[in-house]
PDB file of N, CA and C in Angstrom:
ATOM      1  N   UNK A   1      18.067  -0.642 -41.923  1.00  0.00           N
ATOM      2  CA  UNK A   1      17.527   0.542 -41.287  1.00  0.00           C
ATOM      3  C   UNK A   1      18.227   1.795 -41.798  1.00  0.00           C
ATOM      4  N   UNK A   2      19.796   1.615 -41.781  1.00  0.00           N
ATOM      5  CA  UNK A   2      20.376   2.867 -41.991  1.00  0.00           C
ATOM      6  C   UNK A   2      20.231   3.468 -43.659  1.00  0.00           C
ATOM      7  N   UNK A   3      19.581   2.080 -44.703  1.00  0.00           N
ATOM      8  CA  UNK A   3      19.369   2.377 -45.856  1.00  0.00           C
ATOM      9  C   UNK A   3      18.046   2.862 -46.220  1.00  0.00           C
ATOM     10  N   UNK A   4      17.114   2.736 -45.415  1.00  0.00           N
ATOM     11  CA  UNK A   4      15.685   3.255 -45.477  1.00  0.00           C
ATOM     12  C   UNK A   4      16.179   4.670 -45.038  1.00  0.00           C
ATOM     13  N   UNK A   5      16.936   5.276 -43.929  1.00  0.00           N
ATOM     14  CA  UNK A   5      16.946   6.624 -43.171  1.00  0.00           C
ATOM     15  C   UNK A   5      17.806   7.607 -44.644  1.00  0.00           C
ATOM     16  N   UNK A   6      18.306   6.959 -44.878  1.00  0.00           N
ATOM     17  CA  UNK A   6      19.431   7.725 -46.375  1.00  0.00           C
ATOM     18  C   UNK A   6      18.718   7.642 -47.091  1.00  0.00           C
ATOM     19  N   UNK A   7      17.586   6.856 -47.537  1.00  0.00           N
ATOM     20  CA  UNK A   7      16.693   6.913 -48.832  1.00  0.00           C
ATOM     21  C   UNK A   7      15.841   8.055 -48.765  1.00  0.00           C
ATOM     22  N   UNK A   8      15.166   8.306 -47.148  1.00  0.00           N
ATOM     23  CA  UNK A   8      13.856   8.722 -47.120  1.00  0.00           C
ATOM     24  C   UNK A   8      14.630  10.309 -47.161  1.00  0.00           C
ATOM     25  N   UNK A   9      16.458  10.645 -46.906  1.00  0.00           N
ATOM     26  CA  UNK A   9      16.465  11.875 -46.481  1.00  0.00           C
ATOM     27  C   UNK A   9      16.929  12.354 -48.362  1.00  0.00           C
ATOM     28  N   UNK A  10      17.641  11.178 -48.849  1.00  0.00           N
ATOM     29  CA  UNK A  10      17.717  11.586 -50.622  1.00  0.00           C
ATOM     30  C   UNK A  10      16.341  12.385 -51.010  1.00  0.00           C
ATOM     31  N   UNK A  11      15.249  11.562 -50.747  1.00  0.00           N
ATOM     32  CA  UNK A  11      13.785  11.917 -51.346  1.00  0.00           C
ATOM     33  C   UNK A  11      13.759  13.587 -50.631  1.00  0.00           C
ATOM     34  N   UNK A  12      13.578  13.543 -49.524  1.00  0.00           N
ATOM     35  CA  UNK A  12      13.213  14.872 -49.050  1.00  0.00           C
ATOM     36  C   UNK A  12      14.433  15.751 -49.598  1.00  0.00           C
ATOM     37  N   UNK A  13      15.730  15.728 -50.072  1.00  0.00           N
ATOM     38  CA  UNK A  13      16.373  16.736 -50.964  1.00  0.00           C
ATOM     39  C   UNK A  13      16.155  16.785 -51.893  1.00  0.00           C
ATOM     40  N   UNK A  14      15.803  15.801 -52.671  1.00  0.00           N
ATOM     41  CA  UNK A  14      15.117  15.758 -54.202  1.00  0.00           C
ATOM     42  C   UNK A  14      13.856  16.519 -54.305  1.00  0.00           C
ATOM     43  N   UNK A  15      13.197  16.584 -53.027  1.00  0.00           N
ATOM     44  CA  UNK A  15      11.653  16.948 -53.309  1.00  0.00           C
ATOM     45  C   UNK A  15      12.536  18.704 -52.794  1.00  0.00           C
ATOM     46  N   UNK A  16      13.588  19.140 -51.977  1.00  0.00           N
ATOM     47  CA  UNK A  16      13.654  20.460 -51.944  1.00  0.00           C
ATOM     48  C   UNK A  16      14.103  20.902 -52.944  1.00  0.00           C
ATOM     49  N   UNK A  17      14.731  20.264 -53.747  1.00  0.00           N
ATOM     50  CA  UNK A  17      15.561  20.919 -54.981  1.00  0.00           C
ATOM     51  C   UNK A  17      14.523  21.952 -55.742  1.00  0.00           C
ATOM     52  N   UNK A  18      13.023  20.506 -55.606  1.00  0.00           N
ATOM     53  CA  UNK A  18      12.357  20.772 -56.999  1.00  0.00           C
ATOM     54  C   UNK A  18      11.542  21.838 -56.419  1.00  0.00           C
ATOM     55  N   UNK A  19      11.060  22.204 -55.347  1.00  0.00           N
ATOM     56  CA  UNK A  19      10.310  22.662 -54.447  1.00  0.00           C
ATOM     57  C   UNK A  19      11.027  24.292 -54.520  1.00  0.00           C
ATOM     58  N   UNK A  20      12.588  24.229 -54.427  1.00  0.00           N
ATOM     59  CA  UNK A  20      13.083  25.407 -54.535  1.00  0.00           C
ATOM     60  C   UNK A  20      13.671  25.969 -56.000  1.00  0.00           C
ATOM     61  N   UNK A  21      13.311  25.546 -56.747  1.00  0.00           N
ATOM     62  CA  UNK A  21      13.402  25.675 -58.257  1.00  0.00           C
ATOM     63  C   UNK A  21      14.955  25.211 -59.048  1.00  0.00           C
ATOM     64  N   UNK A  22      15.474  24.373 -58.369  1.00  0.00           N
ATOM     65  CA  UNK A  22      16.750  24.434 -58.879  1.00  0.00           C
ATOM     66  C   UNK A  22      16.972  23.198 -60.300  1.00  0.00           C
ATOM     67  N   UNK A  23      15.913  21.846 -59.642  1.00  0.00           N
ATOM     68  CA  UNK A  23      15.341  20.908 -60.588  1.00  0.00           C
ATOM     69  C   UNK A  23      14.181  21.552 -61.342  1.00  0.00           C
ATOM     70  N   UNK A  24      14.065  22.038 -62.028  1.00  0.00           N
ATOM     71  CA  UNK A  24      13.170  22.355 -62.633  1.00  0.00           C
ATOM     72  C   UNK A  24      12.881  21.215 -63.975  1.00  0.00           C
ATOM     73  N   UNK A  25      11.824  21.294 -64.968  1.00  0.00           N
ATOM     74  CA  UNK A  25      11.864  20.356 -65.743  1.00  0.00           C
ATOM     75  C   UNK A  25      12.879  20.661 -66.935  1.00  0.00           C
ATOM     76  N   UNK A  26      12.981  21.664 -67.413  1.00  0.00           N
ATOM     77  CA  UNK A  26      13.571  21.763 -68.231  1.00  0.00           C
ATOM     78  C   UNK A  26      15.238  21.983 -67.979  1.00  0.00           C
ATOM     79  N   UNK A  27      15.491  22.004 -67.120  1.00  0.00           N
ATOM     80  CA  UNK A  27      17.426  21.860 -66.158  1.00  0.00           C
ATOM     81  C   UNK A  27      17.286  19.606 -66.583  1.00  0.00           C
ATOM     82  N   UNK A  28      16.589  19.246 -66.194  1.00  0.00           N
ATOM     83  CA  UNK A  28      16.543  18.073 -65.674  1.00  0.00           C
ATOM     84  C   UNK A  28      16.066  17.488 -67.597  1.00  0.00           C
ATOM     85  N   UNK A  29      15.195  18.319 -68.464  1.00  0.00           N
ATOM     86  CA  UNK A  29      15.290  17.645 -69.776  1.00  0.00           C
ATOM     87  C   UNK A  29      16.584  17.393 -70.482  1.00  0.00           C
ATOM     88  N   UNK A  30      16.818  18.972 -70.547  1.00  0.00           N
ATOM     89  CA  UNK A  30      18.843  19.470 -71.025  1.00  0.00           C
ATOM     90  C   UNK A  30      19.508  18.522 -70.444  1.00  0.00           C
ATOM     91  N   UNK A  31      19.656  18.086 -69.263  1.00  0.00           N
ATOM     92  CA  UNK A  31      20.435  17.089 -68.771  1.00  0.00           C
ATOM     93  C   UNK A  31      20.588  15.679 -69.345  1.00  0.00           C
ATOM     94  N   UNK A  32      18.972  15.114 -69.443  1.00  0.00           N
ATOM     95  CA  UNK A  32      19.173  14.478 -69.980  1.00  0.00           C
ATOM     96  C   UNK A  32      19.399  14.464 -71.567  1.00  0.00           C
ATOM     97  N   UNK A  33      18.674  15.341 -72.355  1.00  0.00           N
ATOM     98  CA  UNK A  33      19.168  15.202 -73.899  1.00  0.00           C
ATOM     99  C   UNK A  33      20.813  15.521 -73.937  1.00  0.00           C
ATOM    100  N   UNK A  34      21.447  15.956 -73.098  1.00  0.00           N
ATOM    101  CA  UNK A  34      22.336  15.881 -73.236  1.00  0.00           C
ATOM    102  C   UNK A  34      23.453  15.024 -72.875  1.00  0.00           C
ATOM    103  N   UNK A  35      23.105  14.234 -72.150  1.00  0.00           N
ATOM    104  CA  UNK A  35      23.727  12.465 -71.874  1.00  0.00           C
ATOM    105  C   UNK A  35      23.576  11.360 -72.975  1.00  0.00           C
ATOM    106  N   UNK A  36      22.255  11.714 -73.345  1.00  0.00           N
ATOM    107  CA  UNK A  36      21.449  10.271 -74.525  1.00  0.00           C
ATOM    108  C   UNK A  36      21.760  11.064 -75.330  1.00  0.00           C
ATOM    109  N   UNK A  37      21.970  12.203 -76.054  1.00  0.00           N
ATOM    110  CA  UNK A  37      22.374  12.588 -77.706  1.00  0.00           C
ATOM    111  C   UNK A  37      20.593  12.445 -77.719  1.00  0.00           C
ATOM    112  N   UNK A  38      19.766  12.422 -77.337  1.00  0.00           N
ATOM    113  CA  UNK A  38      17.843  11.920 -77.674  1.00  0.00           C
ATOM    114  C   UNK A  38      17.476  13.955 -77.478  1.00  0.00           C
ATOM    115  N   UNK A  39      16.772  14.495 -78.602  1.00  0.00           N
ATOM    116  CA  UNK A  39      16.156  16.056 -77.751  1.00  0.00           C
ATOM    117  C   UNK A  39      15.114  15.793 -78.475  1.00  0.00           C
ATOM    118  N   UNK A  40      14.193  16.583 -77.259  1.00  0.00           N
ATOM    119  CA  UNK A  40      12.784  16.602 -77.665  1.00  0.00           C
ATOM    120  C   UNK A  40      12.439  18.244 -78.887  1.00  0.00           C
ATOM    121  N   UNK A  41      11.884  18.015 -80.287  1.00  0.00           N
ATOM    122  CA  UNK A  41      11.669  19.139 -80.906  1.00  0.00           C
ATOM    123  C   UNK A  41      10.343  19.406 -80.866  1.00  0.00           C
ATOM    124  N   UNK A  42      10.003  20.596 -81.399  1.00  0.00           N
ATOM    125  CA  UNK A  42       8.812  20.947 -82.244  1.00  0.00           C
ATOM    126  C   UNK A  42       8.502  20.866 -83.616  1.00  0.00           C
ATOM    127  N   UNK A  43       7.480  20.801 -83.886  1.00  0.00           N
ATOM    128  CA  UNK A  43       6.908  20.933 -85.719  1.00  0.00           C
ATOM    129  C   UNK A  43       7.914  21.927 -86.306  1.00  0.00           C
ATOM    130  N   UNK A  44       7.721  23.343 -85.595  1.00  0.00           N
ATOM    131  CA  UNK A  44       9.046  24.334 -86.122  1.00  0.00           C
ATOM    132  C   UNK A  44       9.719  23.689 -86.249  1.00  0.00           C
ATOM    133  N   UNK A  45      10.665  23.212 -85.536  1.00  0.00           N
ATOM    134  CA  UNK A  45      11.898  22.782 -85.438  1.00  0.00           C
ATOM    135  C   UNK A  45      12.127  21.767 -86.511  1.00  0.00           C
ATOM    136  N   UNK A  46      11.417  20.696 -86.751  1.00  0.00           N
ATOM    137  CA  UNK A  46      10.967  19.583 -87.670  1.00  0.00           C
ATOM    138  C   UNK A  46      11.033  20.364 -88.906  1.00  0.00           C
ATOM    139  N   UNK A  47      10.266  21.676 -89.309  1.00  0.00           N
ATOM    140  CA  UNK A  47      10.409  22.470 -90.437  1.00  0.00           C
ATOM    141  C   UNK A  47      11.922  22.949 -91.021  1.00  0.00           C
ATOM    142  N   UNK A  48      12.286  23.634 -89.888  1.00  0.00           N
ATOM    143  CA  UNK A  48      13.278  23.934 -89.927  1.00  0.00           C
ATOM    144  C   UNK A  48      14.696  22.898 -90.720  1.00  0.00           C
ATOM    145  N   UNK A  49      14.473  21.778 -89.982  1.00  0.00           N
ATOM    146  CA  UNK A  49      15.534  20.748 -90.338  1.00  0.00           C
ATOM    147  C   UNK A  49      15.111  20.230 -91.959  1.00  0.00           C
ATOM    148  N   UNK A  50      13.632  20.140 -91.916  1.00  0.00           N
ATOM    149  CA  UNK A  50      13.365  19.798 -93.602  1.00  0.00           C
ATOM    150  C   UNK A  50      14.302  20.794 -94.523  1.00  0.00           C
ATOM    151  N   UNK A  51      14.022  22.354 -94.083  1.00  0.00           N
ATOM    152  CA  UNK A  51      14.639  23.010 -94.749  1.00  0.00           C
ATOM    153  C   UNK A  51      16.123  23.066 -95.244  1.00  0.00           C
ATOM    154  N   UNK A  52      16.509  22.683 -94.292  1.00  0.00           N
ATOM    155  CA  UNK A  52      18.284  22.218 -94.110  1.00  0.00           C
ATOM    156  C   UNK A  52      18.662  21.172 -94.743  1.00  0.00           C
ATOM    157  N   UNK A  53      17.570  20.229 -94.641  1.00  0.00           N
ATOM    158  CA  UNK A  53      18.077  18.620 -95.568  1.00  0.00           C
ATOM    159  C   UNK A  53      18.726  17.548 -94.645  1.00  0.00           C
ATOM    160  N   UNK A  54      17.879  17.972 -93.015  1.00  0.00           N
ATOM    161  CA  UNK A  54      18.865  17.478 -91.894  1.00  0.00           C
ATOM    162  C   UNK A  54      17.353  15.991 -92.179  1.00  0.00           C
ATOM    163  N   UNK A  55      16.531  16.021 -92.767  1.00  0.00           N
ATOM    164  CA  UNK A  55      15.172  15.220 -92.691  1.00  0.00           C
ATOM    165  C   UNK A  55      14.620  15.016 -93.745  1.00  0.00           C
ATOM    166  N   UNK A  56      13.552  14.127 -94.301  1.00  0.00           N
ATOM    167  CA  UNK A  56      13.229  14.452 -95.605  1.00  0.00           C
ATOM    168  C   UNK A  56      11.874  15.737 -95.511  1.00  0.00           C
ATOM    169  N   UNK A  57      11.664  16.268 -96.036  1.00  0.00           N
ATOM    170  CA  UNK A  57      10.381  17.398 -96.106  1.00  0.00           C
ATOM    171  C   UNK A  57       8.632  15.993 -95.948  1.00  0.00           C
ATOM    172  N   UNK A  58       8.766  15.010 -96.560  1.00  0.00           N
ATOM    173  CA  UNK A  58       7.440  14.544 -96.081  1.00  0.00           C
ATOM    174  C   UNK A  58       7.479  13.563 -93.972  1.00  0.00           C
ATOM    175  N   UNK A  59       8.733  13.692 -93.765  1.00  0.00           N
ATOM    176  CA  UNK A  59       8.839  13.948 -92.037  1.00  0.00           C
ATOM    177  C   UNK A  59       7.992  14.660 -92.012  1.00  0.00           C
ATOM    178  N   UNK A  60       8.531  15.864 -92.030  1.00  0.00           N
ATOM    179  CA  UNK A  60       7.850  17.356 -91.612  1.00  0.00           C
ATOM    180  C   UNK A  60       6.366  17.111 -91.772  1.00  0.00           C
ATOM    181  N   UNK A  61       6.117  17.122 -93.142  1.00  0.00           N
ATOM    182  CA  UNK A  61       4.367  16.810 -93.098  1.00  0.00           C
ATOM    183  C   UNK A  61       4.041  15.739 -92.288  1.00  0.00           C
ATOM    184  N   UNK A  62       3.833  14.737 -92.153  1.00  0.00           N
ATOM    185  CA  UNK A  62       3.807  13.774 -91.374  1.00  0.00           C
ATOM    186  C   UNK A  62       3.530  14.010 -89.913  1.00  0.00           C
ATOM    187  N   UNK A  63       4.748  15.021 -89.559  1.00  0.00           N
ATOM    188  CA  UNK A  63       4.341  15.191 -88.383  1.00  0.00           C
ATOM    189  C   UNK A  63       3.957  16.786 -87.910  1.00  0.00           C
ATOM    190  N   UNK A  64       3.795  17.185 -88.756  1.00  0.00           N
ATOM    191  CA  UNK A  64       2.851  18.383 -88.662  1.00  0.00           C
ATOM    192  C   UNK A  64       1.107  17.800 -89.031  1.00  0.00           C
ATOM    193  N   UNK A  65       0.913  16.495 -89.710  1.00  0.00           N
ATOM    194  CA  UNK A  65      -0.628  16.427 -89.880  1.00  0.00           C
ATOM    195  C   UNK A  65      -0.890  15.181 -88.375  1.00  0.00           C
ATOM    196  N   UNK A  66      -0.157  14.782 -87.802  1.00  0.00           N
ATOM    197  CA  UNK A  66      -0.008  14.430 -86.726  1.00  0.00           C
ATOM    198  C   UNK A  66      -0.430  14.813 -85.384  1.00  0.00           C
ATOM    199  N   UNK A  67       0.558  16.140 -85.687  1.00  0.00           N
ATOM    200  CA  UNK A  67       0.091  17.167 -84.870  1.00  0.00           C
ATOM    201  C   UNK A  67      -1.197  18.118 -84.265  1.00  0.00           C
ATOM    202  N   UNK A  68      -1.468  18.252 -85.750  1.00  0.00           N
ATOM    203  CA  UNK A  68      -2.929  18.854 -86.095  1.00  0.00           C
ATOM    204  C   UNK A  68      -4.151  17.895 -85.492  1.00  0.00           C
ATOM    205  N   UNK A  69      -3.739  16.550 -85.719  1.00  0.00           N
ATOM    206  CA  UNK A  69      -4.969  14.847 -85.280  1.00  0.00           C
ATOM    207  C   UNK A  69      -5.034  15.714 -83.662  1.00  0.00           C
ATOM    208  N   UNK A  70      -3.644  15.126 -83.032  1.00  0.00           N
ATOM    209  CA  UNK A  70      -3.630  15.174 -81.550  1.00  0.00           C
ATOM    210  C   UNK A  70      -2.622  16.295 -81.097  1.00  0.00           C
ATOM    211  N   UNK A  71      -2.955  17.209 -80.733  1.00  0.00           N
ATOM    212  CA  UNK A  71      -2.095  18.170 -79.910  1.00  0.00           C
ATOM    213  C   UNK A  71      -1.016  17.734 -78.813  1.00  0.00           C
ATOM    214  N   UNK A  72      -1.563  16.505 -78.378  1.00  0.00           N
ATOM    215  CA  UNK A  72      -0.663  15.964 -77.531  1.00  0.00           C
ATOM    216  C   UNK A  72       0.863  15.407 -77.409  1.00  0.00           C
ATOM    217  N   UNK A  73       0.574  14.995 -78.874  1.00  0.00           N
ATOM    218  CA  UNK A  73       1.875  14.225 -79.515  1.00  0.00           C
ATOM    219  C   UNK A  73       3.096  15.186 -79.593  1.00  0.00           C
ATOM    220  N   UNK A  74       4.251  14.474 -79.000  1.00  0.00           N
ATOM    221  CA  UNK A  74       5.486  15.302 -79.009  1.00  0.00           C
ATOM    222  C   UNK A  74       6.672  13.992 -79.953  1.00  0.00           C
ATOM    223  N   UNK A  75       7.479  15.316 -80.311  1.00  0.00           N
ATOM    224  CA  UNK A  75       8.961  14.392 -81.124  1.00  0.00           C
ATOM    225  C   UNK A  75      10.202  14.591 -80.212  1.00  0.00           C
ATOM    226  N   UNK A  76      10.919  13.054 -80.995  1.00  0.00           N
ATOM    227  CA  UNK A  76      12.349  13.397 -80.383  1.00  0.00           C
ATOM    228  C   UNK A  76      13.002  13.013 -81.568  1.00  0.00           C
ATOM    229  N   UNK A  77      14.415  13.450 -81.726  1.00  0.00           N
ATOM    230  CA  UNK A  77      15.085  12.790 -82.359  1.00  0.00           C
ATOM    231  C   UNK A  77      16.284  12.500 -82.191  1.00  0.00           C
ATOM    232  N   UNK A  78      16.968  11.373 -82.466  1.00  0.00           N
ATOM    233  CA  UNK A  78      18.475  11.410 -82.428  1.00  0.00           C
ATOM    234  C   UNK A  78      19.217  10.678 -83.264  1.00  0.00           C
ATOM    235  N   UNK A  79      19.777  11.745 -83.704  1.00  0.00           N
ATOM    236  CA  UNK A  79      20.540  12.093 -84.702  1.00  0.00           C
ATOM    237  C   UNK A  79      19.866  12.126 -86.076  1.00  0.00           C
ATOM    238  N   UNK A  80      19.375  11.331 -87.253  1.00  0.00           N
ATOM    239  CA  UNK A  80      18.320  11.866 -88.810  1.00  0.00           C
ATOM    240  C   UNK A  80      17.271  10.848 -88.268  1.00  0.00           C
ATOM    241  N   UNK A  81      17.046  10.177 -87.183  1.00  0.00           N
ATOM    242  CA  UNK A  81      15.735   9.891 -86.920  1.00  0.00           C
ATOM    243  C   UNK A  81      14.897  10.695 -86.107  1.00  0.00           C
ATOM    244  N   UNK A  82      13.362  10.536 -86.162  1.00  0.00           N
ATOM    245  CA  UNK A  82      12.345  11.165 -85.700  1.00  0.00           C
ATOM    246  C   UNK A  82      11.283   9.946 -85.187  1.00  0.00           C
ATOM    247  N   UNK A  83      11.206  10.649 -83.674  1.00  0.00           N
ATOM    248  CA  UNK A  83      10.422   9.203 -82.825  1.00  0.00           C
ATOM    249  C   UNK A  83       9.101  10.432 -82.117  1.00  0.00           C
ATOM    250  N   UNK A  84       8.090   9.733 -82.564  1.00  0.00           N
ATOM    251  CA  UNK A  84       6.715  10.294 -82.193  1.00  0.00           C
ATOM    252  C   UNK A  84       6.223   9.116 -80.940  1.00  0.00           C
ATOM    253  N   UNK A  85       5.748  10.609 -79.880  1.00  0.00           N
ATOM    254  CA  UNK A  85       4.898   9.939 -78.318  1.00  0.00           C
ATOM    255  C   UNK A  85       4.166  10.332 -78.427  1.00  0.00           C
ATOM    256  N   UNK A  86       3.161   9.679 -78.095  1.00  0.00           N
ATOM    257  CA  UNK A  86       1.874  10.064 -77.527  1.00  0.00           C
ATOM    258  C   UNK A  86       1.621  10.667 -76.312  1.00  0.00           C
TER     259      UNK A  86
END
């Protein structure tokens, strides 16, 4: 009983956090890319690193003609790899 009453009052602070802007998504992404070493980029960003030599330049294409298919698709990477979601 007393673990259902502590669960249900966690949820209702979790739901005020987010409710009062303090969880927001992007507090709560940073958090995590910054535990897992994992961040989510953009195509820019993907460009960018081709340019640097942090990637090879046909990455970049790859996932810039990717991009172009489905708008939806986002990257992550960690560390010289690149992981595509749907």
């Amino acid at each position: 009983m007393k673990g259902k009453i502590l669960l249900g009052v966690l949820g209702l602070l979790i739901v005020w956090l987010i409710v009062s802007g303090y969880l927001n998504l992007s507090t709560v992404n940073s958090a995590i890319e910054t535990a897992t070493g994992i961040k989510t980029v953009s195509v820019n960003e993907l460009k960018q690193m081709a340019e640097e030599g942090k990637i090879p330049y046909e990455v970049y294409r790859f996932a810039l003609y990717k991009k172009l298919e489905n708008p939806n698709i986002f990257y992550r990477i960690m560390g010289n790899k690149v992981y595509l979601f749907l």
